[in-house]
C-alpha atoms as a PDB file:
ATOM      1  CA  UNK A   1     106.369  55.646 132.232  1.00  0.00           C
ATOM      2  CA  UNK A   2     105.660  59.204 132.068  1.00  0.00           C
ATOM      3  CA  UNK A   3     102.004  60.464 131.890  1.00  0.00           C
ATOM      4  CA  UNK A   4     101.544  62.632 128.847  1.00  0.00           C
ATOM      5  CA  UNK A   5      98.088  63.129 130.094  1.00  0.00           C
ATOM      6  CA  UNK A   6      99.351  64.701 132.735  1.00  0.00           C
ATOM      7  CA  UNK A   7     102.137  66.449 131.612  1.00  0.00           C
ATOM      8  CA  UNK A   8     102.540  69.964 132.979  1.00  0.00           C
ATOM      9  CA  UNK A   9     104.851  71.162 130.285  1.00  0.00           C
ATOM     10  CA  UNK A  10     103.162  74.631 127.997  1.00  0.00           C
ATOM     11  CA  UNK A  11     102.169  73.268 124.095  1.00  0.00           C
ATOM     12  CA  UNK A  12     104.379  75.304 122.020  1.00  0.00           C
ATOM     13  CA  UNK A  13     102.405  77.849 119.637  1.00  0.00           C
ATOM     14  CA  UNK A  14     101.594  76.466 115.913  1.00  0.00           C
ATOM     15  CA  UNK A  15     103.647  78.881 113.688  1.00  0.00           C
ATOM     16  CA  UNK A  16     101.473  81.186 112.447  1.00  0.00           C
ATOM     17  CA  UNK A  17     103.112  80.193 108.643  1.00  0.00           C
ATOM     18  CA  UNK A  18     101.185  77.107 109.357  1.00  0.00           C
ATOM     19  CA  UNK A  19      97.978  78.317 109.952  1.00  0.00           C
ATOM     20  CA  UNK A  20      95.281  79.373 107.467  1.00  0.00           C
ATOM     21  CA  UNK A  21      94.628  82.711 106.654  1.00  0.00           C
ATOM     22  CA  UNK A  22      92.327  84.831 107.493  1.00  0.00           C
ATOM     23  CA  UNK A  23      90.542  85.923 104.219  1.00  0.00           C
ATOM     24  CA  UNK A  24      86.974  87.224 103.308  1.00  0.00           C
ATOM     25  CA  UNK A  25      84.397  84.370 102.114  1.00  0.00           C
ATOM     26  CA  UNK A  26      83.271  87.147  99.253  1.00  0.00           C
ATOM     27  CA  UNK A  27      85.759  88.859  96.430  1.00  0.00           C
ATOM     28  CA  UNK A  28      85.765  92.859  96.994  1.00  0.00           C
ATOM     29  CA  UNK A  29      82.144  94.094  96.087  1.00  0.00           C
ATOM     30  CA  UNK A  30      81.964  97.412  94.426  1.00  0.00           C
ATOM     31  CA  UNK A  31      81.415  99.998  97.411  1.00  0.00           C
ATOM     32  CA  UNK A  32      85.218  98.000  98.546  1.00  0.00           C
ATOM     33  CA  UNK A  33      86.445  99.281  95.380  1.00  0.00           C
ATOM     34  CA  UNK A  34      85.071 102.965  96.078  1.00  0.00           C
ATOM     35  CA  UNK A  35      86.284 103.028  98.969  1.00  0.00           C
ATOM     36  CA  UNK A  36      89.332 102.299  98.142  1.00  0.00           C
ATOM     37  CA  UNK A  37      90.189 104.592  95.137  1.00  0.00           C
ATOM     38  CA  UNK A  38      88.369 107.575  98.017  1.00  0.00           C
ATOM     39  CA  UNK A  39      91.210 106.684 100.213  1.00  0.00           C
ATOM     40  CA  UNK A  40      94.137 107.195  97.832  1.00  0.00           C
ATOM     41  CA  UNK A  41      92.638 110.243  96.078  1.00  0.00           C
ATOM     42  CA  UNK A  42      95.402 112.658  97.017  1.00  0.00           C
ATOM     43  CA  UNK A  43      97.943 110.135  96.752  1.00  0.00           C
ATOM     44  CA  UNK A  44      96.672 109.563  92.646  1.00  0.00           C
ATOM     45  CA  UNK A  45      95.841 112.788  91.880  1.00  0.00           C
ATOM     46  CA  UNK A  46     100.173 113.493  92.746  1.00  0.00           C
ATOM     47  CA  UNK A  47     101.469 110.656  90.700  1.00  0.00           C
ATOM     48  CA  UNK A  48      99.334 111.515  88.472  1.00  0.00           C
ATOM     49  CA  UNK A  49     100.050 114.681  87.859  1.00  0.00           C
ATOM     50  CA  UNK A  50     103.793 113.695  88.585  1.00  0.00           C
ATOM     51  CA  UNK A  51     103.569 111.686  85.760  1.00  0.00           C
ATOM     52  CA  UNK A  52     101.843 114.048  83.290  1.00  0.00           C
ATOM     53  CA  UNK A  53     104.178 116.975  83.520  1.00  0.00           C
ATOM     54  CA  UNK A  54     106.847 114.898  83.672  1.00  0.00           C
ATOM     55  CA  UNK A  55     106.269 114.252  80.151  1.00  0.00           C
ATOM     56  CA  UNK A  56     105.336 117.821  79.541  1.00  0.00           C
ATOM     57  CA  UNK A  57     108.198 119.970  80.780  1.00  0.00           C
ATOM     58  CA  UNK A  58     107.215 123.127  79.006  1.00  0.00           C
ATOM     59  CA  UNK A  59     104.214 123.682  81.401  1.00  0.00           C
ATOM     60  CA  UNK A  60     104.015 127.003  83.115  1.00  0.00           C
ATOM     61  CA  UNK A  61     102.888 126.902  86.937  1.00  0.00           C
ATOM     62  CA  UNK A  62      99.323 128.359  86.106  1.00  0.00           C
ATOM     63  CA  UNK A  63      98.830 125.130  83.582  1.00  0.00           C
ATOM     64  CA  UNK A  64     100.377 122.897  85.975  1.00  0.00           C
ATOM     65  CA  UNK A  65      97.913 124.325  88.556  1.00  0.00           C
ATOM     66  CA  UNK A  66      95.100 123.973  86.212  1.00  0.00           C
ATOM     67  CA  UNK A  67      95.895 120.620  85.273  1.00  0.00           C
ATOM     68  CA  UNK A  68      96.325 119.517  88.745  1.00  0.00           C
ATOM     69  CA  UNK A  69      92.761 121.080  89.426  1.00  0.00           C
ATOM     70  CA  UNK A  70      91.281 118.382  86.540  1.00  0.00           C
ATOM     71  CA  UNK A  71      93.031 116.016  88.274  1.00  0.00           C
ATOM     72  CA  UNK A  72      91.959 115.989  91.185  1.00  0.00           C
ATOM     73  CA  UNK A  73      88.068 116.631  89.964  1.00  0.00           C
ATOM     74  CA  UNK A  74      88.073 113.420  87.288  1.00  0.00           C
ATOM     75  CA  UNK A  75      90.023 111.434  90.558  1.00  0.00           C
ATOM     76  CA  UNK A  76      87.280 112.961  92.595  1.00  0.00           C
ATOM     77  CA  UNK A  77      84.415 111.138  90.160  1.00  0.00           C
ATOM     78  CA  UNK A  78      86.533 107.581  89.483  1.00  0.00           C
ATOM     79  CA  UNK A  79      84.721 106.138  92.780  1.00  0.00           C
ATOM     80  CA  UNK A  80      81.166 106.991  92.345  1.00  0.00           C
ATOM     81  CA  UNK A  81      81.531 105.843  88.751  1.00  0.00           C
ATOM     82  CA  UNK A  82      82.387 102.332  90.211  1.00  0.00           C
ATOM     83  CA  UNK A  83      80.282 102.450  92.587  1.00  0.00           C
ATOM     84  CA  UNK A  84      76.355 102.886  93.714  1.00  0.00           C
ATOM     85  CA  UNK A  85      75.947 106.514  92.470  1.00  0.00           C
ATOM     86  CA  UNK A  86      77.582 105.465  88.738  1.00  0.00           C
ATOM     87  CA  UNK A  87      74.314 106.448  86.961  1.00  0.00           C
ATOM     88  CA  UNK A  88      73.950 109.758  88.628  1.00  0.00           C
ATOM     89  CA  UNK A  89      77.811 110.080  88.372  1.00  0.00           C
ATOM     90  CA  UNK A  90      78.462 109.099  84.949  1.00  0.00           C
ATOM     91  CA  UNK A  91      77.528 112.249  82.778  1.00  0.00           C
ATOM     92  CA  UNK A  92      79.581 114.483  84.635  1.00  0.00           C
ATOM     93  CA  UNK A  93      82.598 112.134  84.204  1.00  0.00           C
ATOM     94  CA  UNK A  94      81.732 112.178  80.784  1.00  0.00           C
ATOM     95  CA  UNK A  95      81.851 116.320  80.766  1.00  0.00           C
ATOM     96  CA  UNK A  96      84.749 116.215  82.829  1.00  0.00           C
ATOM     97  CA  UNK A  97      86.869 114.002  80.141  1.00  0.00           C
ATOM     98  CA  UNK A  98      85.199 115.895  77.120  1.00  0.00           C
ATOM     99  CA  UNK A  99      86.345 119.162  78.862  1.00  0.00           C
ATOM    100  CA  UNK A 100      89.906 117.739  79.692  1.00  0.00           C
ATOM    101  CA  UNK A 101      90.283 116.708  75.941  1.00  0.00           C
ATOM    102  CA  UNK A 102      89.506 120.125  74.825  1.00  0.00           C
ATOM    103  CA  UNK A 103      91.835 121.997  77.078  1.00  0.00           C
ATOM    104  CA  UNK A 104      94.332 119.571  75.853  1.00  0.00           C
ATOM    105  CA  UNK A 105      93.462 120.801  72.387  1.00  0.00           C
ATOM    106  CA  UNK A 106      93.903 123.811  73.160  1.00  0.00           C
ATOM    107  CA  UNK A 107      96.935 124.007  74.934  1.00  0.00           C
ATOM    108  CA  UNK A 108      98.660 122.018  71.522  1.00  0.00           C
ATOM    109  CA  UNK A 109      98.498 118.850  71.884  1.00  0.00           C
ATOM    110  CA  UNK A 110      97.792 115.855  69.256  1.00  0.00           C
ATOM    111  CA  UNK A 111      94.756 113.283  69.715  1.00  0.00           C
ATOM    112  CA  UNK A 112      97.477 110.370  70.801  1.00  0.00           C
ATOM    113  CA  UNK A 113      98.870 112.632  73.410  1.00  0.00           C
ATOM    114  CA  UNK A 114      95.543 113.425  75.355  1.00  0.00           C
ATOM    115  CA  UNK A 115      94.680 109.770  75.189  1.00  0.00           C
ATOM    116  CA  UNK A 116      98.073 109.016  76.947  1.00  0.00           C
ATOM    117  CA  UNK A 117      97.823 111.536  79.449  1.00  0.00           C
ATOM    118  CA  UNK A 118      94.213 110.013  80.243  1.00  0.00           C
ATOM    119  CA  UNK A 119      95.994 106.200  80.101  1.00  0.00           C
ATOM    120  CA  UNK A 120      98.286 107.831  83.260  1.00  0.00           C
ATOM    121  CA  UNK A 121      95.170 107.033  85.619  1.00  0.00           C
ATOM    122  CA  UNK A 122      95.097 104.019  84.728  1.00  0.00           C
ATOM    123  CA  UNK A 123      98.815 102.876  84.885  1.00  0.00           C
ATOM    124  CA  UNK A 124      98.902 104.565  88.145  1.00  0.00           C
ATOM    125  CA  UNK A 125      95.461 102.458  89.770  1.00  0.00           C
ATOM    126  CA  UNK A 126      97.665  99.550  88.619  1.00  0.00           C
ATOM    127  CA  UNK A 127     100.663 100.304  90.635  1.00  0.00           C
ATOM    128  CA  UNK A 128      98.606 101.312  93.431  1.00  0.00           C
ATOM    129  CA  UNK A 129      96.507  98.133  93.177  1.00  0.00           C
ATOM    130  CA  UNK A 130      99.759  95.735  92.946  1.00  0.00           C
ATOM    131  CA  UNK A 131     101.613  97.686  96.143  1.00  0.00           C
ATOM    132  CA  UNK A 132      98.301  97.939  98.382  1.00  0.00           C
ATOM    133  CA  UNK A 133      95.634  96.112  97.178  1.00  0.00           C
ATOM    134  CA  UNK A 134      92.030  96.462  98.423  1.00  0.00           C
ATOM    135  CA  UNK A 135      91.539  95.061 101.306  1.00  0.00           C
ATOM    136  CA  UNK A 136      95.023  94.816 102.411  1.00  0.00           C
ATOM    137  CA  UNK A 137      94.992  91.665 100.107  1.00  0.00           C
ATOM    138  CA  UNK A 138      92.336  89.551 102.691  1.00  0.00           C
ATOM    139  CA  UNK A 139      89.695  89.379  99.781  1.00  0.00           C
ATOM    140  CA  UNK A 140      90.151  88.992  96.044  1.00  0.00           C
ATOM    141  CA  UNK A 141      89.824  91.281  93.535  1.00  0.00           C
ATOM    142  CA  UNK A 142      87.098  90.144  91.029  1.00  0.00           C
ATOM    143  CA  UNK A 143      87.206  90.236  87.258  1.00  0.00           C
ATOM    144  CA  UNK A 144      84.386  91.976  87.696  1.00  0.00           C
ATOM    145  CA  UNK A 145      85.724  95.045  89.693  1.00  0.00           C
ATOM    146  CA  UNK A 146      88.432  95.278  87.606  1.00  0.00           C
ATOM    147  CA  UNK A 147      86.155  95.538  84.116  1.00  0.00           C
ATOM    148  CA  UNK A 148      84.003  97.946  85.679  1.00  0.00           C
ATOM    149  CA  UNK A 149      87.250 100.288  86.815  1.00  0.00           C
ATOM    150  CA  UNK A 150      88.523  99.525  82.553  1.00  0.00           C
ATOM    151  CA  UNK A 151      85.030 100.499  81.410  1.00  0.00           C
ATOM    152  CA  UNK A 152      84.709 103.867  83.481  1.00  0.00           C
ATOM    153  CA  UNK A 153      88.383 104.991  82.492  1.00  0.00           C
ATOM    154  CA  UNK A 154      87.789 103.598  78.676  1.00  0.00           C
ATOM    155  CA  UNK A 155      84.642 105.820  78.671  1.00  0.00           C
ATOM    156  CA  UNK A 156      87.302 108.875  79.783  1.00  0.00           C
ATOM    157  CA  UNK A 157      89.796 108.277  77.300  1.00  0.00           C
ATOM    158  CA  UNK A 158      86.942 108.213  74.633  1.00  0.00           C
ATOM    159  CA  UNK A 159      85.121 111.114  75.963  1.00  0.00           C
ATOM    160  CA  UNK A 160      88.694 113.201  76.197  1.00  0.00           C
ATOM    161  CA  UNK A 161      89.411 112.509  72.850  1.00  0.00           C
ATOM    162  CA  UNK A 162      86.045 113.437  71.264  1.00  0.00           C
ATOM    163  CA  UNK A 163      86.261 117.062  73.243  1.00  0.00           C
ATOM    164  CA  UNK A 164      89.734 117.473  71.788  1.00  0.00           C
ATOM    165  CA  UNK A 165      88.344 116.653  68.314  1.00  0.00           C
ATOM    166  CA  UNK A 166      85.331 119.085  68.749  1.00  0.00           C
ATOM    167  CA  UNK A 167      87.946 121.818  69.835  1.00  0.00           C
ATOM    168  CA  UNK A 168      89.623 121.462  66.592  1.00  0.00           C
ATOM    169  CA  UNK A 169      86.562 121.342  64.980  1.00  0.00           C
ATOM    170  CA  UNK A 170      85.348 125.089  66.259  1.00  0.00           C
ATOM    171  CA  UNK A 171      88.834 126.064  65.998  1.00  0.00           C
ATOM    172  CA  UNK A 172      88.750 125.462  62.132  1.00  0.00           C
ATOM    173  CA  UNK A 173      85.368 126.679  61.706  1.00  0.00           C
ATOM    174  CA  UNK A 174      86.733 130.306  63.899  1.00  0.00           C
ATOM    175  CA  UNK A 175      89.278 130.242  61.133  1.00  0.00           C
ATOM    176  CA  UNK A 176      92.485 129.420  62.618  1.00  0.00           C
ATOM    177  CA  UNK A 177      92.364 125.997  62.631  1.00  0.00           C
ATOM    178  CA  UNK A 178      94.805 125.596  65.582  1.00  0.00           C
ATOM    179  CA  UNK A 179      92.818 126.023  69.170  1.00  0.00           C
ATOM    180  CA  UNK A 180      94.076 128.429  71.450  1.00  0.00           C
ATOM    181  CA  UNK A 181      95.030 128.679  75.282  1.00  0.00           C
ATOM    182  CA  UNK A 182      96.112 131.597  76.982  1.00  0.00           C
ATOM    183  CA  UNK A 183      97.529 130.696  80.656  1.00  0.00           C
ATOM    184  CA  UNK A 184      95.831 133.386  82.120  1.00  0.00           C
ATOM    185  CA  UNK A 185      92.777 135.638  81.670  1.00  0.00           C
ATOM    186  CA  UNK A 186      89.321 134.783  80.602  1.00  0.00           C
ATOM    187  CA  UNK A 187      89.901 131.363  79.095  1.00  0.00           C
ATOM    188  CA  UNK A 188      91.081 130.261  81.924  1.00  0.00           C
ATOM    189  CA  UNK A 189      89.118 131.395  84.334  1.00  0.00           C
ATOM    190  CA  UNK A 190      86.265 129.610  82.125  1.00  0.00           C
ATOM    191  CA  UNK A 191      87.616 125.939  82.974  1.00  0.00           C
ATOM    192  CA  UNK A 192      87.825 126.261  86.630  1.00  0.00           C
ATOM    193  CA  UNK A 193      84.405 127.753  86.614  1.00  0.00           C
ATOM    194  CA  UNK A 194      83.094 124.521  84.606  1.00  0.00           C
ATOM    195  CA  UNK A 195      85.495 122.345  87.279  1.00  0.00           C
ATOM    196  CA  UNK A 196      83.727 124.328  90.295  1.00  0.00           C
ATOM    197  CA  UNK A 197      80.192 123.817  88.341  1.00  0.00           C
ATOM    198  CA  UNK A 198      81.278 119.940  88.148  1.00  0.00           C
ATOM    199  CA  UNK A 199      82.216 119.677  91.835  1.00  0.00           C
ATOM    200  CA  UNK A 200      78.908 120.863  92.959  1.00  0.00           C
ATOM    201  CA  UNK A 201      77.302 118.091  90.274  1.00  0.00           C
ATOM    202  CA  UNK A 202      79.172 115.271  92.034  1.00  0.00           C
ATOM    203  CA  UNK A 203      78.130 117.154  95.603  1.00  0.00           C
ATOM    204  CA  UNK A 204      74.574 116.708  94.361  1.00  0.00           C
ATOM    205  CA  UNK A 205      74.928 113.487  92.616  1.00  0.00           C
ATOM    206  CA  UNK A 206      76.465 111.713  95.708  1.00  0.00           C
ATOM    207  CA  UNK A 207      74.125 113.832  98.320  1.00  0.00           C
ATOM    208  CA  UNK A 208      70.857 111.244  97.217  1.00  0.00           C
ATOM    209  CA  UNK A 209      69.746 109.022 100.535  1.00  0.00           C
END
């Protein structure tokens, strides 16, 4: 009778199909989130803006530049606003939709089609969340996480749409009634001075120990 004790023979490997995996014992925490959305920045702010002038084909390449400058400022604030720094963060993000809503006014759009174009971050967190999830999937997402990523982005959509209403507003009290946007000269030059003015505000914000 052979000795199985004994037997010299190597134990095959247990598939590792069979095995448990390896996961976190906590859900992703907040500063996972932040971390996250940080380290697809460039990657939202381009579908993102892929997305937007897609649906606005009439854009000239200083609007599309402009645009692509908000972009990449409100993308900029998204992860402090989730995370540690969201009370320091949170009325700049709140300037930065306000301000987005009335360039949107201003370049001739209608309240429904600002609040789309702000929806866009959202719908493209979603497919970024479903194709590479925080993580790389190990931990799960909370209900939690995600209410506080709806809240912040709600909070944009409302704030856009109340600076696209106030630009009407001073538009009809000028007298014209219809707010206007020169792609060049002083107008412009205006909103990427209040962008630059809100990049330094997020440098501050985020510099606290």
């Amino acid at each position: 009778m052979r000795n199985y004790a004994a037997d010299p023979r190597p134990t095959r490997p247990v598939p590792t199909y069979l095995t448990a995996p390896t996961t976190r014992t906590h859900p992703v925490d907040p500063a996972d989130m932040a971390d996250w959305l940080r380290a697809r920045h460039d990657a939202l702010v381009r579908r993102w803006h892929l997305e937007l002038c897609g649906r606005s084909t009439d854009l000239e390449s200083e609007m599309k530049d402009l645009l692509e400058e908000f972009l990449d400022v409100l993308a900029s604030l998204l992860p402090p606003m989730i995370g540690r720094f969201r009370e320091q963060v949170e009325p700049l993000w709140i300037a930065a939709a306000e301000l987005f809503g009335a360039t949107a006014a201003r370049r001739g759009l209608a309240a429904g089609e600002v609040i789309e174009e702000f929806q866009l971050l959202r719908h493209a967190i979603i497919r970024f969340l479903y194709a590479d999830p925080p993580l790389g999937g190990d931990a799960m997402l909370s209900l939690r996480e995600v209410l506080r990523l709806n809240r912040a982005i709600d909070r944009g959509v409302a704030h856009a749409s109340v600076g696209h209403t106030d630009a009407l507003f001073f538009a009809l009290l000028e007298g014209s009634g219809v707010p206007h946007f020169p792609h060049d000269g002083p107008l412009v030059a205006e909103v990427r001075d209040q962008l630059a003015q809100l990049r330094d505000g997020l440098a501050s914000a985020t510099a606290i120990a």
